[in-house]
N, C-alpha and C. Protein backbone atom coordinates (compact mmCIF):
# COMPACT_ATOMS: atom_id res chain seq x y z
N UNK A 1 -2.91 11.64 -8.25
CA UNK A 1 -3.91 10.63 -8.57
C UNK A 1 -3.56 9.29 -7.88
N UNK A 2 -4.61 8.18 -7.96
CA UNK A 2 -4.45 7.32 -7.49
C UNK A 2 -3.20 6.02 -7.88
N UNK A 3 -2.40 5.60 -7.36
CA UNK A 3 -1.46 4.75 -7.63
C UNK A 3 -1.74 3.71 -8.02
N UNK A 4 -2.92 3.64 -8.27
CA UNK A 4 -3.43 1.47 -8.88
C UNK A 4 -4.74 2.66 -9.87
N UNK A 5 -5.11 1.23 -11.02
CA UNK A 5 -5.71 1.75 -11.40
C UNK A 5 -7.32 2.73 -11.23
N UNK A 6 -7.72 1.78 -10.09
CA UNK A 6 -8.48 2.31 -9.44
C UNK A 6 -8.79 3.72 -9.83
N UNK A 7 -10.27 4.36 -9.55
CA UNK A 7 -10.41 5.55 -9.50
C UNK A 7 -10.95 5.90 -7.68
N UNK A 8 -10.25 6.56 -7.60
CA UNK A 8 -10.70 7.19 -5.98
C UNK A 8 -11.49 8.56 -5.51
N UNK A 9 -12.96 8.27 -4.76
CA UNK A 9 -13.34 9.66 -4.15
C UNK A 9 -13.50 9.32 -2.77
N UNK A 10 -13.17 11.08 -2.82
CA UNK A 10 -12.97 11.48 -0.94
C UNK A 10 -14.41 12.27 -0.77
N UNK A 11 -14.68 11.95 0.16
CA UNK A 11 -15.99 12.29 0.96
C UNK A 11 -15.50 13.04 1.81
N UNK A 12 -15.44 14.75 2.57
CA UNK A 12 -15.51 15.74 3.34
C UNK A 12 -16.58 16.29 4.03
N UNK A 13 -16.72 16.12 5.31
CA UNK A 13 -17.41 16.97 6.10
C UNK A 13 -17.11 17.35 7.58
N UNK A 14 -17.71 18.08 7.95
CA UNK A 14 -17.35 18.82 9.41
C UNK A 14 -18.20 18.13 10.62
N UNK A 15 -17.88 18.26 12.22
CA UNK A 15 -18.88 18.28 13.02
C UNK A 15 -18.19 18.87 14.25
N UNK A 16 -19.38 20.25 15.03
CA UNK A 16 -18.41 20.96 15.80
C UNK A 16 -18.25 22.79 15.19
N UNK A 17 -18.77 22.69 13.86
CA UNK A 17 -18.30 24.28 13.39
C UNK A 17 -19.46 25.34 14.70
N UNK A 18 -20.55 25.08 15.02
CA UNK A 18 -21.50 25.87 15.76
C UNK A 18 -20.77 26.05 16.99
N UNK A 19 -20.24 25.36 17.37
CA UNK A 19 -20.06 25.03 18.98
C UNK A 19 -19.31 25.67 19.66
N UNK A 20 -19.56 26.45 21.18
CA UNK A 20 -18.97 27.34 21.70
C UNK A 20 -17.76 26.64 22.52
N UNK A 21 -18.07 25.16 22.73
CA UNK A 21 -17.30 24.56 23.90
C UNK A 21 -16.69 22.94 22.52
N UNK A 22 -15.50 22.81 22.80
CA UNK A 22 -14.77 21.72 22.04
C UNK A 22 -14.59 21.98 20.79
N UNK A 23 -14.00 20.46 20.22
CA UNK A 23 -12.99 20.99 19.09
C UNK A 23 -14.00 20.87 17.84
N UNK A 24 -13.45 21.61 16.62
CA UNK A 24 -14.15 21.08 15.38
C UNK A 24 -13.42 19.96 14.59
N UNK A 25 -14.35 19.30 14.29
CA UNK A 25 -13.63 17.83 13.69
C UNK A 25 -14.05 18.02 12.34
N UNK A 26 -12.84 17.52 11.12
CA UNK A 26 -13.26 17.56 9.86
C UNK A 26 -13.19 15.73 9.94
N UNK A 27 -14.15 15.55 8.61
CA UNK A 27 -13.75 13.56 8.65
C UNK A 27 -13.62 13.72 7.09
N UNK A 28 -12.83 12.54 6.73
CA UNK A 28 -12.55 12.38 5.57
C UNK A 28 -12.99 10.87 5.31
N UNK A 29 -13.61 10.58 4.03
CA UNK A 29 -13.72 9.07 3.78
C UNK A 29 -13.21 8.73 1.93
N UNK A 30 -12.13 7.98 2.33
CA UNK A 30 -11.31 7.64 0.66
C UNK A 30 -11.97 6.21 0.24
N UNK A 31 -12.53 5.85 -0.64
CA UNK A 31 -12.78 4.50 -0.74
C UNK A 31 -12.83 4.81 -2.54
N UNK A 32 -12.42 3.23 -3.51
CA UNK A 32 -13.06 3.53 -4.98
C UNK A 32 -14.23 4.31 -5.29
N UNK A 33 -14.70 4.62 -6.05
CA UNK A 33 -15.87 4.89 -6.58
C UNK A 33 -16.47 3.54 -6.84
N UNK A 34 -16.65 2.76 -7.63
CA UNK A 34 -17.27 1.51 -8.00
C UNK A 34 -17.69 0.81 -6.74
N UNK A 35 -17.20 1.02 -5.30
CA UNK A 35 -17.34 0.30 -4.30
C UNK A 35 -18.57 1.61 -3.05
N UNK A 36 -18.33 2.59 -3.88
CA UNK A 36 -19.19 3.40 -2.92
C UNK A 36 -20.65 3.25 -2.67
N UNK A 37 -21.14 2.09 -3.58
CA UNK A 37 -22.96 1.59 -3.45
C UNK A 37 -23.05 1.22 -2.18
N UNK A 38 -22.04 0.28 -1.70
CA UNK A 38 -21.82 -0.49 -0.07
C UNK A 38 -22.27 0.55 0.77
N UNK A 39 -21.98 1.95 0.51
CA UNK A 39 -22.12 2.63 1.88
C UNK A 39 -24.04 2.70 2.08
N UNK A 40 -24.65 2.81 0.71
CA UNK A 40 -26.03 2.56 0.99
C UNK A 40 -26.32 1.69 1.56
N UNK A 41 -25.89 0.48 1.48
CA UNK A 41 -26.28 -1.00 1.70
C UNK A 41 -26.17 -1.03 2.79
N UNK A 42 -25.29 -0.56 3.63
CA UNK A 42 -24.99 -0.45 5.36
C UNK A 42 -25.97 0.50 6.03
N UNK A 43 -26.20 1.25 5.50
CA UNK A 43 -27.43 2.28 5.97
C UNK A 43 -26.75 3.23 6.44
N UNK A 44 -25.62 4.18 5.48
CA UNK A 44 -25.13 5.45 5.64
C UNK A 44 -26.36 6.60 5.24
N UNK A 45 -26.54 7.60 6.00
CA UNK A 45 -26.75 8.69 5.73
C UNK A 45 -26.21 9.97 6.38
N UNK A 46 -26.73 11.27 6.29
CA UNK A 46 -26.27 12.17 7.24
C UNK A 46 -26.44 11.96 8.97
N UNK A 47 -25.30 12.26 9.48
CA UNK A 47 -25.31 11.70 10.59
C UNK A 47 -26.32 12.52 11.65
N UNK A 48 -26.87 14.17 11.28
CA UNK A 48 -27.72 14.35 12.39
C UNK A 48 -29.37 13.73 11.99
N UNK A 49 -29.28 12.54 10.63
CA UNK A 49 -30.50 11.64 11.30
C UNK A 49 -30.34 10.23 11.91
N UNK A 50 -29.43 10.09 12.31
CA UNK A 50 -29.07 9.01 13.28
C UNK A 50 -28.64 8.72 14.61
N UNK A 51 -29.27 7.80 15.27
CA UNK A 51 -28.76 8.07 16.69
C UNK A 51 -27.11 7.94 17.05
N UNK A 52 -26.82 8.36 18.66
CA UNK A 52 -25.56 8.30 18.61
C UNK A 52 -25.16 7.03 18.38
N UNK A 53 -25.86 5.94 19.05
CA UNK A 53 -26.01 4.39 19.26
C UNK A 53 -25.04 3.85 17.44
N UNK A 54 -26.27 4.26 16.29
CA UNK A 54 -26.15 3.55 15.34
C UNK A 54 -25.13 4.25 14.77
N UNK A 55 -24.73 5.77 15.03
CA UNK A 55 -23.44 6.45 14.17
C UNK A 55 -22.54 5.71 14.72
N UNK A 56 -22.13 5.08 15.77
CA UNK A 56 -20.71 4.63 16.10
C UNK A 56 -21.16 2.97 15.65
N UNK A 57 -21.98 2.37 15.74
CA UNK A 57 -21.84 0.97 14.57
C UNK A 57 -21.83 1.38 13.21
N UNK A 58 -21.87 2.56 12.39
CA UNK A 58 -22.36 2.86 10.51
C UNK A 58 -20.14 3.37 10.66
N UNK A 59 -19.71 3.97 11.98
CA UNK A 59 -18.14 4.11 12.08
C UNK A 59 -17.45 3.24 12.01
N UNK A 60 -18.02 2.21 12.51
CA UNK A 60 -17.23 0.90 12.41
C UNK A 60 -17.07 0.55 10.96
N UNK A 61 -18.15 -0.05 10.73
CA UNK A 61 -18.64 -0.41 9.06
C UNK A 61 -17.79 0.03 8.34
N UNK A 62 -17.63 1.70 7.97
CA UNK A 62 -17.30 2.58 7.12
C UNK A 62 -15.78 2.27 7.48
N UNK A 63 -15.12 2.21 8.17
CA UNK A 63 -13.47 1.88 8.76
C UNK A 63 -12.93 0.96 7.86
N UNK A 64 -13.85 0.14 8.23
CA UNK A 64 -14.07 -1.29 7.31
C UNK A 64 -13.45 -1.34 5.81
N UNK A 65 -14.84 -0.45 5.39
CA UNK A 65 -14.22 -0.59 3.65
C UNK A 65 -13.85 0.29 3.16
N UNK A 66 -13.07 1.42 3.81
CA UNK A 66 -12.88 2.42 3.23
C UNK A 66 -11.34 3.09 4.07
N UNK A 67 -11.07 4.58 3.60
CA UNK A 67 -9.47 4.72 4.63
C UNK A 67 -9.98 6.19 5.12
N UNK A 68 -10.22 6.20 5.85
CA UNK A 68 -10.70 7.43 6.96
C UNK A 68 -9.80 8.52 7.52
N UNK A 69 -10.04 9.71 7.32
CA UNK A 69 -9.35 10.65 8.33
C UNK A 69 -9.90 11.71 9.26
N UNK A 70 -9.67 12.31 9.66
CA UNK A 70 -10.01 13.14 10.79
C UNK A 70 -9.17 14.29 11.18
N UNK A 71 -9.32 15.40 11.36
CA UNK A 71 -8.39 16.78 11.66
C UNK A 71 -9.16 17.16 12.81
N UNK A 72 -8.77 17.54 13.95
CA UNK A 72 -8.70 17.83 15.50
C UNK A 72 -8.98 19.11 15.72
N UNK A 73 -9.73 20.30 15.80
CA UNK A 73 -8.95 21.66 15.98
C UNK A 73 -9.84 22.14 16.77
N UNK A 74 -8.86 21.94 18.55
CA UNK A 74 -9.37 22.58 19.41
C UNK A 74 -9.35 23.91 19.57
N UNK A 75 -11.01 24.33 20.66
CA UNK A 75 -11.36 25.00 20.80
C UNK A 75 -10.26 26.53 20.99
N UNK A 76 -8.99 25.85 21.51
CA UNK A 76 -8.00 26.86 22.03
C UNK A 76 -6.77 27.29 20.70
N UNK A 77 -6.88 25.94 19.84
CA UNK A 77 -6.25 26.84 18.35
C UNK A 77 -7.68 27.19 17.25
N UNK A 78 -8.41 27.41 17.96
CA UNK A 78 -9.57 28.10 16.76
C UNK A 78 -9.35 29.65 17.25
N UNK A 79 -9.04 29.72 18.37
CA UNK A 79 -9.34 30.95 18.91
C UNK A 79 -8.25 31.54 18.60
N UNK A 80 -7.12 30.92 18.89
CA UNK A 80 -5.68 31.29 18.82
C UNK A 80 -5.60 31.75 17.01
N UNK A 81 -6.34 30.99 16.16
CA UNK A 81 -5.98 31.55 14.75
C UNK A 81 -6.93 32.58 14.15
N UNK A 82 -8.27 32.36 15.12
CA UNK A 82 -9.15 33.95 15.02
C UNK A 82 -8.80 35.44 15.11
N UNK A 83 -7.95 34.69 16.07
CA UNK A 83 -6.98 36.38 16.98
C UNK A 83 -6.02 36.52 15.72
N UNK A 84 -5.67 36.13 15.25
CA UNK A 84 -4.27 36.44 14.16
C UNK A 84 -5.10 36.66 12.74
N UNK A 85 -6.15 36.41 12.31
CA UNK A 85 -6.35 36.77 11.33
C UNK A 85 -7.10 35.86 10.72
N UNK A 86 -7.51 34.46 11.01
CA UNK A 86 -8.10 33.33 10.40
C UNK A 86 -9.33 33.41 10.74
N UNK A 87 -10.53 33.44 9.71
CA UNK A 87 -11.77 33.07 9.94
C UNK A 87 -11.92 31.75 9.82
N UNK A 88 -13.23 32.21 10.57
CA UNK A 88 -13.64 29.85 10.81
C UNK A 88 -13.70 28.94 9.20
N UNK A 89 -14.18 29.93 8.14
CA UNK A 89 -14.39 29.31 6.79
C UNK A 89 -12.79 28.71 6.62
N UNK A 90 -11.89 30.03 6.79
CA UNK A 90 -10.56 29.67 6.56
C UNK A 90 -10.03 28.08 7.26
N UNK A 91 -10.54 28.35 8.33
CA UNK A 91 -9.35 27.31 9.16
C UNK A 91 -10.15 25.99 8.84
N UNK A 92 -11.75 26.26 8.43
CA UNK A 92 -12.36 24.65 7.96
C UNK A 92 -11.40 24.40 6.50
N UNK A 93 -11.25 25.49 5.46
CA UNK A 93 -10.91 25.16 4.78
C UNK A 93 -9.19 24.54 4.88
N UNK A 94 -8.44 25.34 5.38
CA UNK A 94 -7.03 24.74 5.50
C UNK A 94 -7.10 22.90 6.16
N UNK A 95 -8.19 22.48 7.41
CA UNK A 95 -7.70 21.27 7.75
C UNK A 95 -8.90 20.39 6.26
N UNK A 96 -9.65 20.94 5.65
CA UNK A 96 -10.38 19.89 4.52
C UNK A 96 -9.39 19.69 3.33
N UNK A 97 -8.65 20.79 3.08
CA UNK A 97 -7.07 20.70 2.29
C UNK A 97 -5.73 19.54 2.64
N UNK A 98 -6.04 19.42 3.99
CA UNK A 98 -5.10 19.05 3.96
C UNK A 98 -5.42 17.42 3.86
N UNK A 99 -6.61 17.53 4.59
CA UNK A 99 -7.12 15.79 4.19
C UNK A 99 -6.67 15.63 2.71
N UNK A 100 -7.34 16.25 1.95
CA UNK A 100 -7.24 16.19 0.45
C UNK A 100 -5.72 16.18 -0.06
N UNK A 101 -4.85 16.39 0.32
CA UNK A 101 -3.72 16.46 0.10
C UNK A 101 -3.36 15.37 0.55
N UNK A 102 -3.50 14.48 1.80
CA UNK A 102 -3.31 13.31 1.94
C UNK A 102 -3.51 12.16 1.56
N UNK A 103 -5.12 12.50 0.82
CA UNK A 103 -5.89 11.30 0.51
C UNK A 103 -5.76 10.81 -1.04
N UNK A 104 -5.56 12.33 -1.77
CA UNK A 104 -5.00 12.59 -3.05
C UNK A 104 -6.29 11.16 -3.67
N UNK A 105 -7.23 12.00 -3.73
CA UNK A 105 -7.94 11.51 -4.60
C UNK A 105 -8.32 11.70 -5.70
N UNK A 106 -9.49 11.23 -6.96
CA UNK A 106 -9.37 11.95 -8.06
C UNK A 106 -10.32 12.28 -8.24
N UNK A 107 -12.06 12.15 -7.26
CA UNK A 107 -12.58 13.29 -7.28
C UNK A 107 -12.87 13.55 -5.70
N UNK A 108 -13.57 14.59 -5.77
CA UNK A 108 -13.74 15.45 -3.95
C UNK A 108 -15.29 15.81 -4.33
N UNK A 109 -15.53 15.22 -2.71
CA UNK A 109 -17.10 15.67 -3.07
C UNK A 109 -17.11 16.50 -1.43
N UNK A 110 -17.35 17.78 -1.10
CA UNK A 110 -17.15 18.30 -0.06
C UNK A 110 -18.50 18.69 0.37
N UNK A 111 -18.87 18.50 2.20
CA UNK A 111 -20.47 19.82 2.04
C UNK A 111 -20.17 21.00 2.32
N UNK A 112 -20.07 22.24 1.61
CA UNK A 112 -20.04 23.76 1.36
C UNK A 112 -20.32 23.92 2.51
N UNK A 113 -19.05 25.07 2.51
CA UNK A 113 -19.07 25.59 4.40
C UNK A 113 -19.09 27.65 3.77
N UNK A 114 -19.24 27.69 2.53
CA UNK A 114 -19.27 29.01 2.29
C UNK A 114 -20.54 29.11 1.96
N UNK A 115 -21.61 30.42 1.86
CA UNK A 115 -22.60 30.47 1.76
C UNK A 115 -22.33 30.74 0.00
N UNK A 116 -21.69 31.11 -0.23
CA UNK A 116 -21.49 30.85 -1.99
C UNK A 116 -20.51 29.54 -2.46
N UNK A 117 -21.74 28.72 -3.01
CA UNK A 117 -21.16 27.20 -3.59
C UNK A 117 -19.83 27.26 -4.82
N UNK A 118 -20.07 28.84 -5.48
CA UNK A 118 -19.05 29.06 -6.16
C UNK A 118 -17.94 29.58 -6.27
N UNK A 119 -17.32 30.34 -4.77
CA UNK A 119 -16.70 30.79 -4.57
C UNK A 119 -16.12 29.75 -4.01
N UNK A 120 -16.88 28.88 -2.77
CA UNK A 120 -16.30 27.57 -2.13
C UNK A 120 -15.11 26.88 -3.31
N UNK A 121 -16.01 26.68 -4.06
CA UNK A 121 -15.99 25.45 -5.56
C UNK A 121 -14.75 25.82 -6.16
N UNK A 122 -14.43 26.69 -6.16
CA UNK A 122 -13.21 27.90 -7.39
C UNK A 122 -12.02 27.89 -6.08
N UNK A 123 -12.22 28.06 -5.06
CA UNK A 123 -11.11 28.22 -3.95
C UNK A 123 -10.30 26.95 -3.90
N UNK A 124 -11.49 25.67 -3.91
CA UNK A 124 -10.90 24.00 -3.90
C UNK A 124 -10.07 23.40 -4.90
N UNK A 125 -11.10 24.17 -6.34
CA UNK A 125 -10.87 23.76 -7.71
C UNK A 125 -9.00 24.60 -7.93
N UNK A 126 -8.88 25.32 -7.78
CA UNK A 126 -7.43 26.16 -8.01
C UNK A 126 -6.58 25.45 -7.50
N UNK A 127 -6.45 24.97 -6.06
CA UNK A 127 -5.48 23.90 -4.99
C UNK A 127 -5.30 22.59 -5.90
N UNK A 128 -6.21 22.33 -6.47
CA UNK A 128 -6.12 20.90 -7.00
C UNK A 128 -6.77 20.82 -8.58
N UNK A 129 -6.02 21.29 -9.66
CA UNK A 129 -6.63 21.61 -10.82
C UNK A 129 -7.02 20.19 -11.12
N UNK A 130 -6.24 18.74 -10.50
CA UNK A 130 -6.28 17.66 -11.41
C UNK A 130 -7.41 16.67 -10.53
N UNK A 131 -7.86 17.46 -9.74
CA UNK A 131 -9.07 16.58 -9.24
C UNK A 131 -10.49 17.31 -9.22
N UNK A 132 -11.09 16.19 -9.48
CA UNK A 132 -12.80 16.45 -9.98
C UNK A 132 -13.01 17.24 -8.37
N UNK A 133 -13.66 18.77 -8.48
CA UNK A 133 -14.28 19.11 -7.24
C UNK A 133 -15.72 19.08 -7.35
N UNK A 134 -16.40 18.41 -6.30
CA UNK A 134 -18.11 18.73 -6.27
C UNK A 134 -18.43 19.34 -5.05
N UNK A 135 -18.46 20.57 -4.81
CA UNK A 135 -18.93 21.45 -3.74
C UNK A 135 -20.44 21.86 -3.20
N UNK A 136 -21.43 20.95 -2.31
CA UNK A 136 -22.55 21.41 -2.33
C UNK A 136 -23.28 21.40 -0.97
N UNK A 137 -23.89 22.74 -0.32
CA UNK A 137 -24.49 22.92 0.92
C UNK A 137 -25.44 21.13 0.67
N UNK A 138 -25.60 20.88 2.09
CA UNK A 138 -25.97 19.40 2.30
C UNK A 138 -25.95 18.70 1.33
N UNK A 139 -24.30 18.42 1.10
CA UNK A 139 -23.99 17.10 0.53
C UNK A 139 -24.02 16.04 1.24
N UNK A 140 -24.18 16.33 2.35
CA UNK A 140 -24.11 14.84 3.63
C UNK A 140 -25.87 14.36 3.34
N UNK A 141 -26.41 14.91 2.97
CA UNK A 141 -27.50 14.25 2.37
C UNK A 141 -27.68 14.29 0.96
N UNK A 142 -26.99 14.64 -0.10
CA UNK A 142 -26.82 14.59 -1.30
C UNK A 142 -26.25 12.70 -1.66
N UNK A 143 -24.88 13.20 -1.29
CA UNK A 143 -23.92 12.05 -1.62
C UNK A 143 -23.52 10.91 -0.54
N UNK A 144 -23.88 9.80 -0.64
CA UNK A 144 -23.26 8.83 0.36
C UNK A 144 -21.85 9.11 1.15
N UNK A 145 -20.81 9.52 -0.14
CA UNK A 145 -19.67 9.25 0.66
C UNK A 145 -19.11 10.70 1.78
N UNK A 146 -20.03 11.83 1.43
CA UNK A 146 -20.11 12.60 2.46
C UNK A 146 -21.39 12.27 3.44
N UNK A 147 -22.34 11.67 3.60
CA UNK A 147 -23.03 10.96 4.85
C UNK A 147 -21.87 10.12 5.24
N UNK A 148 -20.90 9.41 4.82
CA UNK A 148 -19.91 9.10 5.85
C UNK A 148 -19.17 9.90 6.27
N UNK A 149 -18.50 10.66 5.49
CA UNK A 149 -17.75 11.61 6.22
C UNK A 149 -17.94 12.09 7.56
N UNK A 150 -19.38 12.75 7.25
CA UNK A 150 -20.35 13.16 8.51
C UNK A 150 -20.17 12.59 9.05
N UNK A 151 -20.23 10.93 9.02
CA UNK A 151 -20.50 10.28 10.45
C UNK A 151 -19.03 10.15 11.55
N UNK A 152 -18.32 9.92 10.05
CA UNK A 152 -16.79 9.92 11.05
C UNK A 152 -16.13 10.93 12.28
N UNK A 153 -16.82 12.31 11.26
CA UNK A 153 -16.45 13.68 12.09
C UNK A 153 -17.36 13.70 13.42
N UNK A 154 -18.69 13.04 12.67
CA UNK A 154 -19.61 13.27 14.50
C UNK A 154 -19.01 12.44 15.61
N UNK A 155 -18.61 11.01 15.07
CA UNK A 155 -18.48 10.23 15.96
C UNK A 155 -17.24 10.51 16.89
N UNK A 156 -16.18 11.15 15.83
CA UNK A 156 -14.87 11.27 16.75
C UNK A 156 -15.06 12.38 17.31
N UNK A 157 -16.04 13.60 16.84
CA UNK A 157 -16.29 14.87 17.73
C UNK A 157 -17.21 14.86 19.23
N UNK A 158 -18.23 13.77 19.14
CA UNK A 158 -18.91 12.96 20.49
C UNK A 158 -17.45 12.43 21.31
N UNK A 159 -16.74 11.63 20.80
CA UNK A 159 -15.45 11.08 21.31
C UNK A 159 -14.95 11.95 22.25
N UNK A 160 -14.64 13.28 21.45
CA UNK A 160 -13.33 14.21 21.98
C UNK A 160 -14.85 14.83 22.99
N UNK A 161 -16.07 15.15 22.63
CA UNK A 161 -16.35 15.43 24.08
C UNK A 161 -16.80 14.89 25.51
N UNK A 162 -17.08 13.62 25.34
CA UNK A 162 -16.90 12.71 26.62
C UNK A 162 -15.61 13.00 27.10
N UNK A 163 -14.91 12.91 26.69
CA UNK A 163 -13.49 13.26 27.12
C UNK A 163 -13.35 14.46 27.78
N UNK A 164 -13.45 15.81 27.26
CA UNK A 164 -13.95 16.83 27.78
C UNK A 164 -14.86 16.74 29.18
N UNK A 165 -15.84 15.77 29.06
CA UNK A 165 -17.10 15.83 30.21
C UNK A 165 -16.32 15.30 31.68
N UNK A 166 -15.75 14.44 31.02
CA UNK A 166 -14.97 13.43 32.58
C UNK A 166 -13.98 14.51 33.22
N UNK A 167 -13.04 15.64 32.28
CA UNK A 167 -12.35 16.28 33.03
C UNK A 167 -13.01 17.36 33.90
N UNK A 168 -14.32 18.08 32.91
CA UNK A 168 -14.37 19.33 33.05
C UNK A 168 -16.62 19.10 33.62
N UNK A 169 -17.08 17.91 33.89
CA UNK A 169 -18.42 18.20 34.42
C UNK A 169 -19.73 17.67 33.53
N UNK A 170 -21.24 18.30 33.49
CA UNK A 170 -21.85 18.54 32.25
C UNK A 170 -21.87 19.62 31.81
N UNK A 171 -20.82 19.56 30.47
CA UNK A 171 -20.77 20.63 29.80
C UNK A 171 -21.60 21.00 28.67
N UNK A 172 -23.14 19.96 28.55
CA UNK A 172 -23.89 19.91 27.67
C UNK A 172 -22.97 19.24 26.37
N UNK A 173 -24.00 20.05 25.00
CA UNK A 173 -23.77 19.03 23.59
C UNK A 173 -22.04 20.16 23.25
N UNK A 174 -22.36 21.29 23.72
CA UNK A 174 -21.36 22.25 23.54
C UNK A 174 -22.45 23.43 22.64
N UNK A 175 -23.39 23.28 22.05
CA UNK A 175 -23.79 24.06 21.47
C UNK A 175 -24.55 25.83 22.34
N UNK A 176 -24.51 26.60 21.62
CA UNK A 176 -25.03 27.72 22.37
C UNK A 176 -26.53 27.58 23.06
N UNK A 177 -27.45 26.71 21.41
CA UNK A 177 -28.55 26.54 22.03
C UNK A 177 -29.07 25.57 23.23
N UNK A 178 -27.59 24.93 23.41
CA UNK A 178 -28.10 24.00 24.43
C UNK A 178 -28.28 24.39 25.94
N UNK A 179 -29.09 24.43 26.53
CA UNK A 179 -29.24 24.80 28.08
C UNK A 179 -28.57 24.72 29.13
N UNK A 180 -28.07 23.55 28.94
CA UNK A 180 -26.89 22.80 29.84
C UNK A 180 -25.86 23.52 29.72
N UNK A 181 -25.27 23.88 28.33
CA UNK A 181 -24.07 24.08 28.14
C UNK A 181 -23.87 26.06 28.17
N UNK A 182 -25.06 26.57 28.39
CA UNK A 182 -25.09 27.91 28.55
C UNK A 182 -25.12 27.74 30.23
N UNK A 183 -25.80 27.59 30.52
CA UNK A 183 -25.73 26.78 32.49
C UNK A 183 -24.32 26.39 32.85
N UNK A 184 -23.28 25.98 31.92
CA UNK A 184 -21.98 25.77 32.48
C UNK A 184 -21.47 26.65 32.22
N UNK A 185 -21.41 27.35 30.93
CA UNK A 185 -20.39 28.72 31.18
C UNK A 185 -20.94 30.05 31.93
N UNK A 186 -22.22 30.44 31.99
CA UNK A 186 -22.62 31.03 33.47
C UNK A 186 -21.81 30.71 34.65
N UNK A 187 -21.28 29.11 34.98
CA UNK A 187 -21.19 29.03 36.34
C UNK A 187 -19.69 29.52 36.34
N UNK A 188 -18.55 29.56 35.40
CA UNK A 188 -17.56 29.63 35.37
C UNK A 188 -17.25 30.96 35.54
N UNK A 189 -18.39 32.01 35.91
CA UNK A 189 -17.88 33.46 36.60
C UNK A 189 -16.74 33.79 35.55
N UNK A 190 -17.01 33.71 34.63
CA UNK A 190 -16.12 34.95 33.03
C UNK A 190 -14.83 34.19 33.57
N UNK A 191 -14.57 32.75 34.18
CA UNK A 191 -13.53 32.02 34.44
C UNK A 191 -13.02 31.15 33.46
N UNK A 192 -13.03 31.29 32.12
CA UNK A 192 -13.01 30.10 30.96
C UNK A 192 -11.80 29.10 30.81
N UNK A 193 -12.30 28.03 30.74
CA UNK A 193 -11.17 27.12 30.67
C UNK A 193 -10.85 26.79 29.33
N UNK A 194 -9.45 26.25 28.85
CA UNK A 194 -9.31 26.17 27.26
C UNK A 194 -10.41 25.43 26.18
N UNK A 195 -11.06 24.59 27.05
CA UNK A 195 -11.96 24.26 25.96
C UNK A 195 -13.47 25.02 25.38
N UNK A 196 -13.60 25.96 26.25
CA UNK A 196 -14.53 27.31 25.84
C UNK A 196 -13.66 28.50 24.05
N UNK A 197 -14.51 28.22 23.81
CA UNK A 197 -14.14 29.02 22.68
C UNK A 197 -14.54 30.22 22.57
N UNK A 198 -13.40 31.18 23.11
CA UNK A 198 -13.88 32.43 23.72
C UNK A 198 -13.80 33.53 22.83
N UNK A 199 -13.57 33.40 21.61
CA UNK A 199 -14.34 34.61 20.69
C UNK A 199 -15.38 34.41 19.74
N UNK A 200 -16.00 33.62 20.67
CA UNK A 200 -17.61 33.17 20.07
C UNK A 200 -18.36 34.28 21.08
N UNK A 201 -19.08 34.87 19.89
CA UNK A 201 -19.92 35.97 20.49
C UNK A 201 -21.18 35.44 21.87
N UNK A 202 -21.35 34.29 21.99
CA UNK A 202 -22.07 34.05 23.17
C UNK A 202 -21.17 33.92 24.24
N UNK A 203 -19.97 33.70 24.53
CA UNK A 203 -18.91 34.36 25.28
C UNK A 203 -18.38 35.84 25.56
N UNK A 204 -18.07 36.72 24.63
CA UNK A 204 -17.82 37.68 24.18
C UNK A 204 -18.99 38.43 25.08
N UNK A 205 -20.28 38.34 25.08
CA UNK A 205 -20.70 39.02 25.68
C UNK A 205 -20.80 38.91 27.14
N UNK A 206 -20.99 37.53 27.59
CA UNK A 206 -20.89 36.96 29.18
C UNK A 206 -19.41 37.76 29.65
N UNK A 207 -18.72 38.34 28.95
CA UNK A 207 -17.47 38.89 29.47
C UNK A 207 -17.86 40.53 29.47
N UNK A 208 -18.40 40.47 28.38
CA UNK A 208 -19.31 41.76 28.82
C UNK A 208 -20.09 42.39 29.75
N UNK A 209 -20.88 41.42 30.26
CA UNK A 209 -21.78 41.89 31.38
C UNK A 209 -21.02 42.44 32.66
């Protein structure tokens, strides 16, 4: 629990779980409860209704009054823990644990990455008997302090792929449906470089052909 009297919630969400190319980013946002109205007042919501423009000024903001985290997990250890035995639910769940373990808050409001809210809910709730869990598919539009979360994870997951773009071209958004980014791994002749996430079945089969 929290060390001052304060009561503390953590806000959890992902950006990056679809994506064939770059990393998945979890974001974390710790701030009081009593202080979490502010994030309305700034004009937080879920970050895929905002432009990229205004998600990296609502990142700033949120930095601001609150203590932020972020978990990294490139494309080349998603794959690397697929091959050994880790599904994607798993490995979202191990880096949203571990935020939570850091942030040690006293309640968790997460957006459900299992298609059962109660199985999600009971997996979180066991790790941490002494903190309030609230587990719910689009909580980034439910709860403010997961619309920040969201925004943190989008913004630093846009981050890590500019970064990506300058080494490696246009590699599009990274998504399958994107045109661009099916147009770049075509050109790579079943040649994949680490940031392709190659036991994603829209790979899997280009190795097929």
């Amino acid at each position: 629990m929290s060390t001052d009297e304060k009561t503390y919630a953590l806000g959890i969400d992902e950006a990056g779980r679809g994506s064939v190319l770059g990393p998945l980013v979890i974001g974390g946002v710790l701030m009081p409860i009593d202080k979490i109205r502010f994030l309305e007042r700034i004009g937080v919501k879920d970050s895929k209704r905002l432009s990229s423009k205004k998600r990296s000024v609502l990142s700033r903001k949120i930095k601001k009054i609150s203590q932020t985290y972020t978990n990294i997990i490139t494309a080349q250890e998603i794959d690397n823990l697929r091959l050994n035995g880790t599904n994607l639910n798993q490995i979202e769940t191990n880096a949203m644990t571990d935020i939570i373990t850091r942030s040690n808050p006293d309640k968790c409001y997460i957006d459900c990455i299992d298609v059962k809210e109660d199985r999600f809910h009971d997996n979180i709730q066991e790790k941490y008997p002494e903190i309030e869990v609230i587990t719910r598919h689009k909580a980034d539009d439910i709860y403010d302090i997961v619309s920040a979360a969201s925004i943190i994870a989008k913004v630093e997951r846009d981050k890590q792929m500019a970064i990506l773009r300058r080494e490696y071209g246009d590699i599009g958004s990274g998504y399958p449906s994107d045109k661009y980014t099916i147009a770049y791994l075509e050109s790579l002749n079943k040649n994949f470089p680490p940031i392709v996430r190659q036991t994603w079945n829209t790979v899997v089969k280009m190795k097929e052909r």
